[in-house]
Protein backbone atom coordinates (compact mmCIF):
# COMPACT_ATOMS: atom_id res chain seq x y z
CA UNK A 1 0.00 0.00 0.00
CA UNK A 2 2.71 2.88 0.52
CA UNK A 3 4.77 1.16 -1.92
CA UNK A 4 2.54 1.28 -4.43
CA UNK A 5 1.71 5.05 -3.14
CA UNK A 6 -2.14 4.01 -1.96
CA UNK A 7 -1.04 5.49 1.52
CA UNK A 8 1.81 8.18 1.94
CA UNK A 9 2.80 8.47 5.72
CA UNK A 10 3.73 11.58 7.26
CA UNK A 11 7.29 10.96 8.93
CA UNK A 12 5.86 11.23 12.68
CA UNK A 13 3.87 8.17 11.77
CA UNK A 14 4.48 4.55 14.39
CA UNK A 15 0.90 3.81 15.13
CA UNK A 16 -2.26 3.01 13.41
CA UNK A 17 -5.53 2.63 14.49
CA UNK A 18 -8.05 0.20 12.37
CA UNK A 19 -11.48 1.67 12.46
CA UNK A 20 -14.56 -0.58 11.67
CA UNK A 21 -18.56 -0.96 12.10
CA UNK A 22 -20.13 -0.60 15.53
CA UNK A 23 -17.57 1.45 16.79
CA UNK A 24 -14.58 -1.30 17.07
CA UNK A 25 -11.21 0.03 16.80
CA UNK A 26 -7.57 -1.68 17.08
CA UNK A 27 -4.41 -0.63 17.35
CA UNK A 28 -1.23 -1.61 15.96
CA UNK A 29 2.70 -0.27 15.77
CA UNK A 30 3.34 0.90 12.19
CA UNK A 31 6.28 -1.64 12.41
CA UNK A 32 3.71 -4.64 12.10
CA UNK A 33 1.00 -3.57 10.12
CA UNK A 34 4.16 -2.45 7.24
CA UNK A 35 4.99 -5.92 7.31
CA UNK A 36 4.58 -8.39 4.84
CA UNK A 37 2.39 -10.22 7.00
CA UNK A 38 -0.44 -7.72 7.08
CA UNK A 39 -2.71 -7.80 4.63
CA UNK A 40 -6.35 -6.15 3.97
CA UNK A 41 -8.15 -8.54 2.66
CA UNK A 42 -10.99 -8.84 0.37
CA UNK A 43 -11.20 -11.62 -1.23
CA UNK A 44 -10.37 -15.64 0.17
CA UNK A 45 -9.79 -18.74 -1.91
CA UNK A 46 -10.39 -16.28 -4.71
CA UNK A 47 -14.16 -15.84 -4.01
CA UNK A 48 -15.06 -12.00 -1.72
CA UNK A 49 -15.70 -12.49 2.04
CA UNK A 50 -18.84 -13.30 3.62
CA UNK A 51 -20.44 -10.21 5.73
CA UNK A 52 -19.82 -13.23 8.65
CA UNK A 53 -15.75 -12.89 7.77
CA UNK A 54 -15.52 -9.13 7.32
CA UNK A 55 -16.52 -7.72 4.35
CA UNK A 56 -16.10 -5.47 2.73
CA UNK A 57 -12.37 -5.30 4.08
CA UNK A 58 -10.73 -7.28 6.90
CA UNK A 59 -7.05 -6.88 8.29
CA UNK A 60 -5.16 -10.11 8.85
CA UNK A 61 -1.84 -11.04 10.12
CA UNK A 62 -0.28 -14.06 10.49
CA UNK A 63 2.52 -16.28 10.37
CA UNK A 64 4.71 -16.59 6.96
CA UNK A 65 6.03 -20.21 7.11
CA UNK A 66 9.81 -20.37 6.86
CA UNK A 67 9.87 -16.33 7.55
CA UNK A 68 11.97 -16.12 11.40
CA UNK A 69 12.00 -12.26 10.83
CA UNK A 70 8.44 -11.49 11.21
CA UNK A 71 6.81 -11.47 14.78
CA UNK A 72 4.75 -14.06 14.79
CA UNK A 73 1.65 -12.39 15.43
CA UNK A 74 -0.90 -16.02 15.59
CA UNK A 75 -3.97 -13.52 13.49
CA UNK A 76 -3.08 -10.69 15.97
CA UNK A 77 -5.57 -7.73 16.15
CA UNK A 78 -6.86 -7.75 12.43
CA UNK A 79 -10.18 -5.50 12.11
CA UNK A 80 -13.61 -7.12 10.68
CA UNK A 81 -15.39 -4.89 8.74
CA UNK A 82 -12.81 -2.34 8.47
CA UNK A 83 -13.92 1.17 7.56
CA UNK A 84 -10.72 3.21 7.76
CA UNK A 85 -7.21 3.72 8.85
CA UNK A 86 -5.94 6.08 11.16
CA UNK A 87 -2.04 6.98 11.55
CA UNK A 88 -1.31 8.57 14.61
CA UNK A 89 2.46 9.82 16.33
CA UNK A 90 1.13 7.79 19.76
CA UNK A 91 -0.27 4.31 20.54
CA UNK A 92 -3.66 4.66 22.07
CA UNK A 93 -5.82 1.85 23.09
CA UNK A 94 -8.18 -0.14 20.82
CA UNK A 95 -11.19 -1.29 21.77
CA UNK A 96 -10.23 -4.47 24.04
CA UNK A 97 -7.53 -2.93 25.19
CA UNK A 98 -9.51 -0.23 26.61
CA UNK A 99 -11.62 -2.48 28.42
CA UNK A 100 -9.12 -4.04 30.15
CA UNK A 101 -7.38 -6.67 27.78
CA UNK A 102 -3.35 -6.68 27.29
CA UNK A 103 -1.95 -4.44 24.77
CA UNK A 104 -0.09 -6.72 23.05
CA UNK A 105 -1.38 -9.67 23.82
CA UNK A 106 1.32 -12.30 23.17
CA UNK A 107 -0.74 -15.41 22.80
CA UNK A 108 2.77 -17.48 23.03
CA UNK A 109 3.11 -15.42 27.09
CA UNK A 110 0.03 -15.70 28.12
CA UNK A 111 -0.97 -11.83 28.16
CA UNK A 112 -4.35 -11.76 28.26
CA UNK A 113 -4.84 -8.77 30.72
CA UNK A 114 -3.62 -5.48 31.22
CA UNK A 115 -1.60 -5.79 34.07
C-alpha cells in the first residue's frame, strides 16, 4: 500500500488505528502492520468475504512459514469490517484494550490482561 503510493505516511507516523462498524477500533505499531504479514483482505480462496468474515475489508496477520524475521503475530488484532485507517504519532488503546485486555497480547506469554 505505501509502496505502491495508496497510503503516503507523514514521517511522525508509528501507530495506526483500524477503524470498523459498531464502533470497534484496534491498534497496531506501524512496524507490524508495514509488514509483509499484514494484509487487507478482500477476497479468500479467490471468491469475496462473507459479511460473517468481514466484508467489505478485513485486516489479517499471520505467520509466513519459513519467515523467522516477522513477529509471529498467531492472526493478531486484524479488524472485521474495516472502515478506515488512522495513523497517529502515539499508541492509544483499541477497543479491548480499553476495556481491560493486554496491549499486546502475546498469545505465546500468556498476556491476556492489562496488568
Amino acid at each position: 500500500m505505501v509502496d505502491q503510493g495508496l497510503i503516503r505516511l507523514k514521517p511522525e507516523a508509528r501507530y495506526v488505528m483500524q477503524h470498523a462498524d459498531y464502533g470497534y477500533t484496534t491498534n497496531l505499531p506501524l512496524s507490524v502492520f508495514l509488514n509483509e504479514n499484514f494484509l487487507l483482505a478482500t477476497h479468500f480462496k479467490g471468491e469475496p468475504l462473507t459479511p460473517e468474515h468481514g466484508y467489505p475489508l478485513r485486516g489479517v496477520i499471520g505467520a509466513i512459514p519459513g519467515r523467522t524475521d516477522l513477529k509471529t503475530v498467531y492472526l493478531w488484532k486484524g479488524a472485521k469490517w474495516l472502515r478506515g485507517l488512522e495513523f497517529m504519532t502515539k499508541d492509544r488503546l483499541g477497543f479491548w484494550e480499553a476495556h481491560g485486555y493486554h496491549n499486546q497480547g502475546d498469545v505465546w506469554k500468556e498476556q491476556r490482561q492489562s496488568g
